[in-house]
ModelCIF file with pLDDT and N, C-alpha, C, O atoms, coordinates in Angstrom:
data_MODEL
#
_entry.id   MODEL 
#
_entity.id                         1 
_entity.type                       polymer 
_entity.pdbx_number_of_molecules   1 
#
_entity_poly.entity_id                      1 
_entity_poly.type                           'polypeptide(L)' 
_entity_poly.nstd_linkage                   no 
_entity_poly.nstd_monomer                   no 
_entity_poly.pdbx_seq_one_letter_code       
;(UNK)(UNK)(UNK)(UNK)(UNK)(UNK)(UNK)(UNK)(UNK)(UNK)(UNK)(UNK)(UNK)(UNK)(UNK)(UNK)
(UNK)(UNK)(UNK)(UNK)(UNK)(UNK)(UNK)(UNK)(UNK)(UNK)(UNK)(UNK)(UNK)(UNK)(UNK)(UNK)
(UNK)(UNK)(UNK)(UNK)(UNK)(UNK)(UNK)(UNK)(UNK)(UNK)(UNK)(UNK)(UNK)(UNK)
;
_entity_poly.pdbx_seq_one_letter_code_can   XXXXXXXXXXXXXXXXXXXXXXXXXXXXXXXXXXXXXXXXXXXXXX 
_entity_poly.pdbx_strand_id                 A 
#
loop_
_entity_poly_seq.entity_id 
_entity_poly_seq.num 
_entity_poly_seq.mon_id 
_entity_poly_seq.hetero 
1 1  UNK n 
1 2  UNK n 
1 3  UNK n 
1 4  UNK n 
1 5  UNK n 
1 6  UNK n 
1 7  UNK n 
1 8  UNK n 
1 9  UNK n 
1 10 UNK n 
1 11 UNK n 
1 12 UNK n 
1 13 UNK n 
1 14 UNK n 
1 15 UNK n 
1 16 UNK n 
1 17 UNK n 
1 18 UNK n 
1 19 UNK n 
1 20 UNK n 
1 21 UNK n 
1 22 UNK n 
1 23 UNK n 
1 24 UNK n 
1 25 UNK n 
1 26 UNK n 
1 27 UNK n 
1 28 UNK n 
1 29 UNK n 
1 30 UNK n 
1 31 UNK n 
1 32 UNK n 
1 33 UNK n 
1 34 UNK n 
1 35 UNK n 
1 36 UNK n 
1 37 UNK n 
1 38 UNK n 
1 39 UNK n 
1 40 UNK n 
1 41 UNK n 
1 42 UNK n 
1 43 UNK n 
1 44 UNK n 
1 45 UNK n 
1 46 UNK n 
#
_struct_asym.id          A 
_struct_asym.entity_id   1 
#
loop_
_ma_qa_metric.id 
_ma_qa_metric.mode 
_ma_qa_metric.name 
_ma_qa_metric.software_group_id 
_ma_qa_metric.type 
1 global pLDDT . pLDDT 
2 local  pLDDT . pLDDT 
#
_ma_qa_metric_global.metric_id      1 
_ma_qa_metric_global.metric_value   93.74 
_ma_qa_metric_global.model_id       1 
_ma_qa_metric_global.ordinal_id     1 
#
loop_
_ma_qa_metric_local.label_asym_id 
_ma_qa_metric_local.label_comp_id 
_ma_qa_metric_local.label_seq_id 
_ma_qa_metric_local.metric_id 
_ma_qa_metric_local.metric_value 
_ma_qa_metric_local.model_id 
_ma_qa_metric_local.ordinal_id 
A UNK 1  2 76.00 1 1  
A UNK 2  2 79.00 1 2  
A UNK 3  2 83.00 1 3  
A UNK 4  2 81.00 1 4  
A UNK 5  2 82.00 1 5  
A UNK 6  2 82.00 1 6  
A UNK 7  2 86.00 1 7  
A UNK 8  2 88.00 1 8  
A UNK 9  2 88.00 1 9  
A UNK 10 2 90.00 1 10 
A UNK 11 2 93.00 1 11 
A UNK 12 2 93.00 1 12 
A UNK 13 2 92.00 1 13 
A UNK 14 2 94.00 1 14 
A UNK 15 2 96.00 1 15 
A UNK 16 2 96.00 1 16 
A UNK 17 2 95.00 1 17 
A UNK 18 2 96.00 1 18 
A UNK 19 2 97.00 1 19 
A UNK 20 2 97.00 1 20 
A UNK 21 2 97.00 1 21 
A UNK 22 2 98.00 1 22 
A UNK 23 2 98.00 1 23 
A UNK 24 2 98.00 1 24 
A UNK 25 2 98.00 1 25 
A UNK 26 2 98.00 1 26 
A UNK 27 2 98.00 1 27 
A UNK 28 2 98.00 1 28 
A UNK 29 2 98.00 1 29 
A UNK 30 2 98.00 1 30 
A UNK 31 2 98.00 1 31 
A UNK 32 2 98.00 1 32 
A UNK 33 2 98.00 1 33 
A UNK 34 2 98.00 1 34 
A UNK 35 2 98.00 1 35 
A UNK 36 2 98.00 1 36 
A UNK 37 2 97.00 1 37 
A UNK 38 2 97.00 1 38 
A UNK 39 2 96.00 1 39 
A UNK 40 2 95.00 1 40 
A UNK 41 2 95.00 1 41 
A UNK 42 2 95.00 1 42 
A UNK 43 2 95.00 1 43 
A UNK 44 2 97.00 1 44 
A UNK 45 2 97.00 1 45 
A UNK 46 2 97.00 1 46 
#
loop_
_atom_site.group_PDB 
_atom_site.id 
_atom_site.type_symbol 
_atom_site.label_atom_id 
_atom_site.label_alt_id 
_atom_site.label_comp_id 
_atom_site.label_asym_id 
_atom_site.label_entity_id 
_atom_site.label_seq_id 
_atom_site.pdbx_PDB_ins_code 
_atom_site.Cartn_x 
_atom_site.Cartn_y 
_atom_site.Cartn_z 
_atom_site.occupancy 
_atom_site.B_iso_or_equiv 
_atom_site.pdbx_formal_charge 
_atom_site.auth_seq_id 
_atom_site.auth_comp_id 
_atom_site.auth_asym_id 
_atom_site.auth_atom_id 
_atom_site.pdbx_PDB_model_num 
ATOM 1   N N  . UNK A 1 1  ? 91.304 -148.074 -58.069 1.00 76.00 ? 1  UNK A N  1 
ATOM 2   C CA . UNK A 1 1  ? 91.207 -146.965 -57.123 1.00 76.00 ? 1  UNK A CA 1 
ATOM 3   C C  . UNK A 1 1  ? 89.750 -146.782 -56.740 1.00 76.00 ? 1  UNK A C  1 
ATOM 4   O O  . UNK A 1 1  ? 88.849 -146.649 -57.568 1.00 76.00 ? 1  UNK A O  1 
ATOM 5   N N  . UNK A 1 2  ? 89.623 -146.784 -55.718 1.00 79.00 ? 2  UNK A N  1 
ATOM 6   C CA . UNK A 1 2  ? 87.629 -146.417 -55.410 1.00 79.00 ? 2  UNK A CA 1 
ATOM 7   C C  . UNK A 1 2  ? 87.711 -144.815 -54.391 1.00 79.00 ? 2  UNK A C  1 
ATOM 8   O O  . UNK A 1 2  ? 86.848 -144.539 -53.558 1.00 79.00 ? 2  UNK A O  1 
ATOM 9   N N  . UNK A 1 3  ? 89.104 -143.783 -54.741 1.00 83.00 ? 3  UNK A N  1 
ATOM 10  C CA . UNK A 1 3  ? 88.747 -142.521 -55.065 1.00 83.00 ? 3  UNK A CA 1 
ATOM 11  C C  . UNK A 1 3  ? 88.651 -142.251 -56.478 1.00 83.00 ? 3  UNK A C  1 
ATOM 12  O O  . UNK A 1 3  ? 89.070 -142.834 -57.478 1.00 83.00 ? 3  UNK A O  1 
ATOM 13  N N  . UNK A 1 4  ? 87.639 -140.672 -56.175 1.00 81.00 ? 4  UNK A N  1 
ATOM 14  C CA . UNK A 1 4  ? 87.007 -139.969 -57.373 1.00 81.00 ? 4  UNK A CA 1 
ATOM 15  C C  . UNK A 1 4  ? 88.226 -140.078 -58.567 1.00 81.00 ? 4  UNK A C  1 
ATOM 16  O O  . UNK A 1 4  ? 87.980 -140.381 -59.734 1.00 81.00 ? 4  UNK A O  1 
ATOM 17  N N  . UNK A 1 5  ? 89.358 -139.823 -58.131 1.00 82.00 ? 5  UNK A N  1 
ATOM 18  C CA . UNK A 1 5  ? 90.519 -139.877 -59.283 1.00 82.00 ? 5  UNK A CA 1 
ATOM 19  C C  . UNK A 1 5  ? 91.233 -141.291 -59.467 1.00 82.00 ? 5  UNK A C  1 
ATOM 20  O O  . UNK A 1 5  ? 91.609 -142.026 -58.553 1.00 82.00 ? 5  UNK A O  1 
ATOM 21  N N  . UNK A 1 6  ? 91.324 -141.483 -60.614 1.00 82.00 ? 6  UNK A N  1 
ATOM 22  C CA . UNK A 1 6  ? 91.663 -143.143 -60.720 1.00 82.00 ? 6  UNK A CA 1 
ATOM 23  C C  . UNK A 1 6  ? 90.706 -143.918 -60.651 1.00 82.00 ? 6  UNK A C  1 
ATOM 24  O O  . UNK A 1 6  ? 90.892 -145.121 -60.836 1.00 82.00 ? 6  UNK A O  1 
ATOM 25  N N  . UNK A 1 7  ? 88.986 -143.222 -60.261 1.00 86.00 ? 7  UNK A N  1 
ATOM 26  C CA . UNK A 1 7  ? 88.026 -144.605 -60.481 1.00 86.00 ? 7  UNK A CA 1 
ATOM 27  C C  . UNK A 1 7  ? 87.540 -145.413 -61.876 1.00 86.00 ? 7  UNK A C  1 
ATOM 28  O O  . UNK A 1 7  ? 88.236 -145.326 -62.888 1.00 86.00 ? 7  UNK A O  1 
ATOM 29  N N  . UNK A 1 8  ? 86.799 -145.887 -61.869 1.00 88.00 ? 8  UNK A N  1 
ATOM 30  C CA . UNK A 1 8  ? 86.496 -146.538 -63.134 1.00 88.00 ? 8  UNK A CA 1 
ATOM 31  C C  . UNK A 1 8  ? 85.688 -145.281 -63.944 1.00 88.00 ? 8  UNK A C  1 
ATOM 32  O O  . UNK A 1 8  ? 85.773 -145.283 -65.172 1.00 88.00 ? 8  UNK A O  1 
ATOM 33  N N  . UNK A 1 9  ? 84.835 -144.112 -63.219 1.00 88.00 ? 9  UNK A N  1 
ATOM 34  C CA . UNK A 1 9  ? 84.404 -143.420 -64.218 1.00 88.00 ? 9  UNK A CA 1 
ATOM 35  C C  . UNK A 1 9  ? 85.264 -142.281 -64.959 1.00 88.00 ? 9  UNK A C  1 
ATOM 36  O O  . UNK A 1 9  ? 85.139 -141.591 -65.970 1.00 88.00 ? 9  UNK A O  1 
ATOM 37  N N  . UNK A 1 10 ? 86.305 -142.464 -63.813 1.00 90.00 ? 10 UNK A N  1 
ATOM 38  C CA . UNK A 1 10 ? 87.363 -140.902 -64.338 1.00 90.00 ? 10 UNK A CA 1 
ATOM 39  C C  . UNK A 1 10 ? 88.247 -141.525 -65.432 1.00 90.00 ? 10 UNK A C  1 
ATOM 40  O O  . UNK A 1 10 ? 88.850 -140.836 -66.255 1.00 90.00 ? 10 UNK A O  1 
ATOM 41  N N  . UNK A 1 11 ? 88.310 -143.441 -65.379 1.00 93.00 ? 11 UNK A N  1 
ATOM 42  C CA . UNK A 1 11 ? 89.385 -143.276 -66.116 1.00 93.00 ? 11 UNK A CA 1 
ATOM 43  C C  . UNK A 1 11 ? 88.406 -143.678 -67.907 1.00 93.00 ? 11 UNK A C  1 
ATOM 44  O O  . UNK A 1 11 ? 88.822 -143.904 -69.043 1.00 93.00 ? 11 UNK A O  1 
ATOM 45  N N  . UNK A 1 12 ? 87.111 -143.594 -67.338 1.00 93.00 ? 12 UNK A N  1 
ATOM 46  C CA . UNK A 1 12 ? 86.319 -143.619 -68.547 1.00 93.00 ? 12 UNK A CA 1 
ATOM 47  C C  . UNK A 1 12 ? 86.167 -142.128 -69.593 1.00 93.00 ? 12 UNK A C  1 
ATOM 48  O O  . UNK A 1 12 ? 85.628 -141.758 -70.636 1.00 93.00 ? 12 UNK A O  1 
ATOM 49  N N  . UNK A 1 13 ? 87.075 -141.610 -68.459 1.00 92.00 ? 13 UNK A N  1 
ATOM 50  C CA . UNK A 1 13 ? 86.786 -139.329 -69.276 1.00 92.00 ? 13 UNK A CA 1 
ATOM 51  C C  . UNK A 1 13 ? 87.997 -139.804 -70.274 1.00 92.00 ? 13 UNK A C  1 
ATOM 52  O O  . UNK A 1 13 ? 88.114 -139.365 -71.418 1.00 92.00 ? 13 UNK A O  1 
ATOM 53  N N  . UNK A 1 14 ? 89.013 -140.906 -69.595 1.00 94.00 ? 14 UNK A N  1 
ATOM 54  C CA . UNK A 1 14 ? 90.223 -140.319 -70.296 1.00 94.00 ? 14 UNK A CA 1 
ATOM 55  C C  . UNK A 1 14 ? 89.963 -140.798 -71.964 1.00 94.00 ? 14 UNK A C  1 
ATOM 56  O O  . UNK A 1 14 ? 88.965 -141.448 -72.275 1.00 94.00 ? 14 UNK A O  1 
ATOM 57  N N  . UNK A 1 15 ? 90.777 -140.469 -72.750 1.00 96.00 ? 15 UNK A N  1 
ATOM 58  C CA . UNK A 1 15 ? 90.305 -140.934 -74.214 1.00 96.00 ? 15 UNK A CA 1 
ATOM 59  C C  . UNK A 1 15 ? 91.737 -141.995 -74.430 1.00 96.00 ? 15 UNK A C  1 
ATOM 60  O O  . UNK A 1 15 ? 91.726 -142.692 -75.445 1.00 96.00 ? 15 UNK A O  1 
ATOM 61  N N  . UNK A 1 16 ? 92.623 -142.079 -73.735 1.00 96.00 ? 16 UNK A N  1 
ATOM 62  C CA . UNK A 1 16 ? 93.775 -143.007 -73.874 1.00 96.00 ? 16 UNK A CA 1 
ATOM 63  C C  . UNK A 1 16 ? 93.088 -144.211 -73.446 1.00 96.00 ? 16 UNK A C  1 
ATOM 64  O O  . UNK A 1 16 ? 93.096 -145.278 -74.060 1.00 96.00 ? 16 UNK A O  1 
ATOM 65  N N  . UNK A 1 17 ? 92.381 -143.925 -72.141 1.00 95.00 ? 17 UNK A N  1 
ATOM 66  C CA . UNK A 1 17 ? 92.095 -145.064 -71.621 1.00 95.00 ? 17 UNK A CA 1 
ATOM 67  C C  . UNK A 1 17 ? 91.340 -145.558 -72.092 1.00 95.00 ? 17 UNK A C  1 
ATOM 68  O O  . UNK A 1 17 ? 91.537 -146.773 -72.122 1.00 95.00 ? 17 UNK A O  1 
ATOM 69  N N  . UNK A 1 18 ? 89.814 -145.013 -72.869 1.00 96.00 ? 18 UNK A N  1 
ATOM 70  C CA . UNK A 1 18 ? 88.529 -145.352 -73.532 1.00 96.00 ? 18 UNK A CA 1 
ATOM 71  C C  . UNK A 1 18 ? 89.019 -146.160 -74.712 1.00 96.00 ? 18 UNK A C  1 
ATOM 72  O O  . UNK A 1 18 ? 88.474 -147.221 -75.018 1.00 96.00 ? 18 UNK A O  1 
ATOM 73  N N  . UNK A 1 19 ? 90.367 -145.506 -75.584 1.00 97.00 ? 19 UNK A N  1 
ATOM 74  C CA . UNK A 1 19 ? 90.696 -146.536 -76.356 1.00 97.00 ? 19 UNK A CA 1 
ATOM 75  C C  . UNK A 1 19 ? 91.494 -147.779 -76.217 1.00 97.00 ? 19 UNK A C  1 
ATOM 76  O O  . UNK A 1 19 ? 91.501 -148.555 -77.172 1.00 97.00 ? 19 UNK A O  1 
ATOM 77  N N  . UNK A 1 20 ? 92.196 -148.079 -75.099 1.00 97.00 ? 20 UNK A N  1 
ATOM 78  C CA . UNK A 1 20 ? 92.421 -149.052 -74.819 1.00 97.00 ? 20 UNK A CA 1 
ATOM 79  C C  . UNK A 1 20 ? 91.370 -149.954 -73.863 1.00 97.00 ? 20 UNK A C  1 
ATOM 80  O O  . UNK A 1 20 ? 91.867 -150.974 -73.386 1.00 97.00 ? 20 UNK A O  1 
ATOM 81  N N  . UNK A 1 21 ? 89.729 -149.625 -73.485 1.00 97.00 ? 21 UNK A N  1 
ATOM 82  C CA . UNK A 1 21 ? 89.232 -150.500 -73.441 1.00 97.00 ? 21 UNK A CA 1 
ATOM 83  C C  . UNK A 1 21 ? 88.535 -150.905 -74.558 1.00 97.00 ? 21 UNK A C  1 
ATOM 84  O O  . UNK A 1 21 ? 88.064 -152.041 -74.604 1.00 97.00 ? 21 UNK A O  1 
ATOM 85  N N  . UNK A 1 22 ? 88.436 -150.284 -75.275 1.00 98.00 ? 22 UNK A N  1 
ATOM 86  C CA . UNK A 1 22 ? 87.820 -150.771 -76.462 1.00 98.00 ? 22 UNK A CA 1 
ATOM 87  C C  . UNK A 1 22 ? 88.524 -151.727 -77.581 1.00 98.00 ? 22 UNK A C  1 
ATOM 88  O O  . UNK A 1 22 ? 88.044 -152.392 -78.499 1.00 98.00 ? 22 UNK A O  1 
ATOM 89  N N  . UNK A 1 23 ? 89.850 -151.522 -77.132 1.00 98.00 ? 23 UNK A N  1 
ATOM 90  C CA . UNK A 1 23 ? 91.011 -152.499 -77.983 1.00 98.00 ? 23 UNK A CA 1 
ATOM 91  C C  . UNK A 1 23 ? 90.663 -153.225 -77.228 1.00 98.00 ? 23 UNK A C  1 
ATOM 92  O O  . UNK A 1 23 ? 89.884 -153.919 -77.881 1.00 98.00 ? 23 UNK A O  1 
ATOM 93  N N  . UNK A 1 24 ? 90.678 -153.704 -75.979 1.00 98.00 ? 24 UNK A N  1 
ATOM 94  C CA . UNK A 1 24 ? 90.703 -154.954 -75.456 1.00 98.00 ? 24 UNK A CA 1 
ATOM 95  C C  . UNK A 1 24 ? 89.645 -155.350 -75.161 1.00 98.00 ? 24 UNK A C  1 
ATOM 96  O O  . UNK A 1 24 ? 89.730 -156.328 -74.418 1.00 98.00 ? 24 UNK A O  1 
ATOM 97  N N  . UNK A 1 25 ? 88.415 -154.987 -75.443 1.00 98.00 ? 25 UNK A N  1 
ATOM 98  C CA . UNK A 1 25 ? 86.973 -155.997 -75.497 1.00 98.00 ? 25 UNK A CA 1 
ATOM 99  C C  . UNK A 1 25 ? 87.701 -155.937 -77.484 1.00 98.00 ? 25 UNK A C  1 
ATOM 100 O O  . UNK A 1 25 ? 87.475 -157.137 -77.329 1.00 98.00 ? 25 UNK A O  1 
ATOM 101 N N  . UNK A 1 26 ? 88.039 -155.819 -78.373 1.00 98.00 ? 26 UNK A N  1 
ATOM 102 C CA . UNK A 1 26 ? 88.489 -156.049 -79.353 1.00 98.00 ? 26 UNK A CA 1 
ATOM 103 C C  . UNK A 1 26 ? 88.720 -157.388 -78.672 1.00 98.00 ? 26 UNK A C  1 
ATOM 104 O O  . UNK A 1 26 ? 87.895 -158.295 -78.569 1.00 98.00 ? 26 UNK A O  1 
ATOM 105 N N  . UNK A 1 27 ? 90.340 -157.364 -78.090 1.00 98.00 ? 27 UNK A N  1 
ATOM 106 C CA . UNK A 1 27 ? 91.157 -158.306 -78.516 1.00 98.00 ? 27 UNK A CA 1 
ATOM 107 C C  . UNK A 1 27 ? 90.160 -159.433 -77.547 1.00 98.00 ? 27 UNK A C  1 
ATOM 108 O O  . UNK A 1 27 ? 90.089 -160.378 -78.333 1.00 98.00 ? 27 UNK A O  1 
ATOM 109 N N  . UNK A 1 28 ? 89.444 -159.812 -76.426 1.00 98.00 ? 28 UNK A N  1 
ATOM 110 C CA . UNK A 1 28 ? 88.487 -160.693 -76.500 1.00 98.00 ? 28 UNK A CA 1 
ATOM 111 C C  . UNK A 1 28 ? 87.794 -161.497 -76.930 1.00 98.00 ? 28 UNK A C  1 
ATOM 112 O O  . UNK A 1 28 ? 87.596 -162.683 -76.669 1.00 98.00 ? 28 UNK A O  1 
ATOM 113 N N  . UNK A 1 29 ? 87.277 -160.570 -77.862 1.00 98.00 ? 29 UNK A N  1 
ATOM 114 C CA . UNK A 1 29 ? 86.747 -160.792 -79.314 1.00 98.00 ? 29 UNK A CA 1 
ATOM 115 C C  . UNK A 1 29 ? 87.215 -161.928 -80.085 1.00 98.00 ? 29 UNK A C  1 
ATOM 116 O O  . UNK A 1 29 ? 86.324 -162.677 -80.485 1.00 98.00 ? 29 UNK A O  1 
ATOM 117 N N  . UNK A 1 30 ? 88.554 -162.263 -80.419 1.00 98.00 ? 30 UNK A N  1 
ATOM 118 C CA . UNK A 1 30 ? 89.631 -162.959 -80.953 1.00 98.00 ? 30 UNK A CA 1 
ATOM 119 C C  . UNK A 1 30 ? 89.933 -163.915 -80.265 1.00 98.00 ? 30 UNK A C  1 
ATOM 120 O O  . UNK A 1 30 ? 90.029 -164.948 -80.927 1.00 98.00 ? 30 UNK A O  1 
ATOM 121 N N  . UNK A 1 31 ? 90.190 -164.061 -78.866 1.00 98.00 ? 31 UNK A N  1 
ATOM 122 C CA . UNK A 1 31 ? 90.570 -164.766 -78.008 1.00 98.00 ? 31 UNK A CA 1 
ATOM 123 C C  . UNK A 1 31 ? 89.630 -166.548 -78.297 1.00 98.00 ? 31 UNK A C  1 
ATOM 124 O O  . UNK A 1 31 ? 88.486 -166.493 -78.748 1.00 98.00 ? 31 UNK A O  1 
ATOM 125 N N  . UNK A 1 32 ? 90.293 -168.027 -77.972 1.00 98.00 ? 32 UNK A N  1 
ATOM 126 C CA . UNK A 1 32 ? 89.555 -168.877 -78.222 1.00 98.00 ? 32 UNK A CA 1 
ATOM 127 C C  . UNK A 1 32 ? 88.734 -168.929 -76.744 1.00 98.00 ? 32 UNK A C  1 
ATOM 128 O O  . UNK A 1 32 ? 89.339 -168.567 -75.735 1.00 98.00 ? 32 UNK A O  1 
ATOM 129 N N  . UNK A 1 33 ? 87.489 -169.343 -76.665 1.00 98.00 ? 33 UNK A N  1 
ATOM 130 C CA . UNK A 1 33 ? 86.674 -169.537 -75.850 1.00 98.00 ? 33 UNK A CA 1 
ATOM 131 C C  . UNK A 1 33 ? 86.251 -171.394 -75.842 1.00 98.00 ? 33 UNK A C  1 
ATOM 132 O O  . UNK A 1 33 ? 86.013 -172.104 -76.819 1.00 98.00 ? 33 UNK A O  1 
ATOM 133 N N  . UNK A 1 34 ? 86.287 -171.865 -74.016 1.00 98.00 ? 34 UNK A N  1 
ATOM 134 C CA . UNK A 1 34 ? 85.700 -173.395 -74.412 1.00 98.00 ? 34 UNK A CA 1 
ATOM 135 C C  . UNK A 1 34 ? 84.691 -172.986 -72.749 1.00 98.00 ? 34 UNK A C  1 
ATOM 136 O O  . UNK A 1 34 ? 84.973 -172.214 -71.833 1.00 98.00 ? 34 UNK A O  1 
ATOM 137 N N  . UNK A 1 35 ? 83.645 -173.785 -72.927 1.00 98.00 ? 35 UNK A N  1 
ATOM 138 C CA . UNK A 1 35 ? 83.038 -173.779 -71.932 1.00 98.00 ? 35 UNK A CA 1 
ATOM 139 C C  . UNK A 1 35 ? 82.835 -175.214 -71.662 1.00 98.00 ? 35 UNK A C  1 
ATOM 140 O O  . UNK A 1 35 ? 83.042 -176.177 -72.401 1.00 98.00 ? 35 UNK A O  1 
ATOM 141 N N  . UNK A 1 36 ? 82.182 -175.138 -69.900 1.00 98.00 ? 36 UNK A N  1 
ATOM 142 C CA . UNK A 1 36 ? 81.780 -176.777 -69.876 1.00 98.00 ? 36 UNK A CA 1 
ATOM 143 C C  . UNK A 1 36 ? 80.497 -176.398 -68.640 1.00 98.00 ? 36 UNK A C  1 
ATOM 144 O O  . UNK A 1 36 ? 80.658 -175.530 -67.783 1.00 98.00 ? 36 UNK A O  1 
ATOM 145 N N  . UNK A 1 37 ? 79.332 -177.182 -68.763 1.00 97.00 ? 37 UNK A N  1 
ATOM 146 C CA . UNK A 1 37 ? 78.777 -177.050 -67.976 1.00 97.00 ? 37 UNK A CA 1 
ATOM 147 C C  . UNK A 1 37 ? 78.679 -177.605 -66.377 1.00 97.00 ? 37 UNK A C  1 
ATOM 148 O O  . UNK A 1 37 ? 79.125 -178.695 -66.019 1.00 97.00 ? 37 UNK A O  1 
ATOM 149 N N  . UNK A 1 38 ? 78.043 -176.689 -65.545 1.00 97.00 ? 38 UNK A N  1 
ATOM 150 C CA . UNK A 1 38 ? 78.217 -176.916 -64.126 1.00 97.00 ? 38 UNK A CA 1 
ATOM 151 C C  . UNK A 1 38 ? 77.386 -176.062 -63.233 1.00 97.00 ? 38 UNK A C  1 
ATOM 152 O O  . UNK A 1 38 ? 77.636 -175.071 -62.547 1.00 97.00 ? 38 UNK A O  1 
ATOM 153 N N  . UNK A 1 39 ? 75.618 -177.229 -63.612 1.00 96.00 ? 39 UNK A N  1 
ATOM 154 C CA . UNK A 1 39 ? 74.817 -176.254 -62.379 1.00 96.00 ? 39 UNK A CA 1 
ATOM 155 C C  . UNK A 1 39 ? 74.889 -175.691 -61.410 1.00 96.00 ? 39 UNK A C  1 
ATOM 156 O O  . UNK A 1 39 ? 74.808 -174.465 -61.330 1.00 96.00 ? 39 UNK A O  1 
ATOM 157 N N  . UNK A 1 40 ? 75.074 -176.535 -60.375 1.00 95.00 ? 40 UNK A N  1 
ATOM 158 C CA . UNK A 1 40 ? 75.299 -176.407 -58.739 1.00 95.00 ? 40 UNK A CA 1 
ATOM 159 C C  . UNK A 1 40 ? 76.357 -175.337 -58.926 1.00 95.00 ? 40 UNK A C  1 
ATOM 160 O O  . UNK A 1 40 ? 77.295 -175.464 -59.714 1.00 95.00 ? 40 UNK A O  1 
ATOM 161 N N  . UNK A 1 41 ? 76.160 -174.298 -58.176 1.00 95.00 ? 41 UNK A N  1 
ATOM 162 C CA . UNK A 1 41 ? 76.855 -173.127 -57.530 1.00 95.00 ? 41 UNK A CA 1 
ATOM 163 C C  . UNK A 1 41 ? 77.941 -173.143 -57.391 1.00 95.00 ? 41 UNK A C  1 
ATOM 164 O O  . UNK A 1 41 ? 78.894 -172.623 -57.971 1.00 95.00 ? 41 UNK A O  1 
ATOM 165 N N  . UNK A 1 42 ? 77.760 -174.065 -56.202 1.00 95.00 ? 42 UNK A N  1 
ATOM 166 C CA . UNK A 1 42 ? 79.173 -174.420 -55.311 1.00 95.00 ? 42 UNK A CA 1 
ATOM 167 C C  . UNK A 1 42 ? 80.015 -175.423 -55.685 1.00 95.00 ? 42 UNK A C  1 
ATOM 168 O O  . UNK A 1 42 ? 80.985 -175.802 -55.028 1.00 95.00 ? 42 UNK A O  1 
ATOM 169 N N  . UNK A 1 43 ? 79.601 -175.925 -56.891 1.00 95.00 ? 43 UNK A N  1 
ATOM 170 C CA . UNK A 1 43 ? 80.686 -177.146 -57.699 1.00 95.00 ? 43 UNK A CA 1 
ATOM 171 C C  . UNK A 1 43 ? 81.028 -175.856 -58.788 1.00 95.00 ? 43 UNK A C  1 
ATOM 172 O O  . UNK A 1 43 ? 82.255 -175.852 -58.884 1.00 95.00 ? 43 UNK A O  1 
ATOM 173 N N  . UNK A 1 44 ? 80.547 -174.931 -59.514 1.00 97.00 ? 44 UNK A N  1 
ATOM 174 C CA . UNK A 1 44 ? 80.892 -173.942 -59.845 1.00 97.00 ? 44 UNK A CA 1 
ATOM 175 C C  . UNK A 1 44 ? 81.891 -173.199 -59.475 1.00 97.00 ? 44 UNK A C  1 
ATOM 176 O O  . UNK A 1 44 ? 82.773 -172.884 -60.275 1.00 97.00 ? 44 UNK A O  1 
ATOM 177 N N  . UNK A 1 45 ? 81.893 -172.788 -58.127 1.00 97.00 ? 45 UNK A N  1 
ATOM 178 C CA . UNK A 1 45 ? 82.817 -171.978 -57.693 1.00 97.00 ? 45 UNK A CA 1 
ATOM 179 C C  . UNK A 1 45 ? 83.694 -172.562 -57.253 1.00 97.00 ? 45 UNK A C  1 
ATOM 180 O O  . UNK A 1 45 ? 84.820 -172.076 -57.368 1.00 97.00 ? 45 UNK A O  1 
ATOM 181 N N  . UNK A 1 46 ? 83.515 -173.814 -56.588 1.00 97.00 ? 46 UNK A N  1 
ATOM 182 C CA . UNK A 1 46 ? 85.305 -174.786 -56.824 1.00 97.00 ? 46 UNK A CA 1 
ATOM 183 C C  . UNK A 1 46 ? 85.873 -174.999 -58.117 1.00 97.00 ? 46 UNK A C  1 
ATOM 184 O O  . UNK A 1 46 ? 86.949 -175.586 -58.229 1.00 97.00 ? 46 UNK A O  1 
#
């Protein structure tokens, strides 16, 4: 939502919501990660 209600800071007041972002940079956390490298930008973004 990019009105005042439903934006990212209102739904930062809520405390339901604050704890479910914080569970899920948690569950991130856990998640497996692989990277590969790729200077160029635009071979990047393809």
């Amino acid at each position: 939502s990019y009105r005042p209600e439903g934006s990212r800071a209102d739904l930062m007041t809520q405390e339901k919501f604050r704890s479910a972002f914080e569970a899920q940079k948690a569950r991130l956390r856990e998640m497996d990660i692989r990277v590969v490298e790729e200077v160029d930008p635009n071979r990047q973004a393809l």
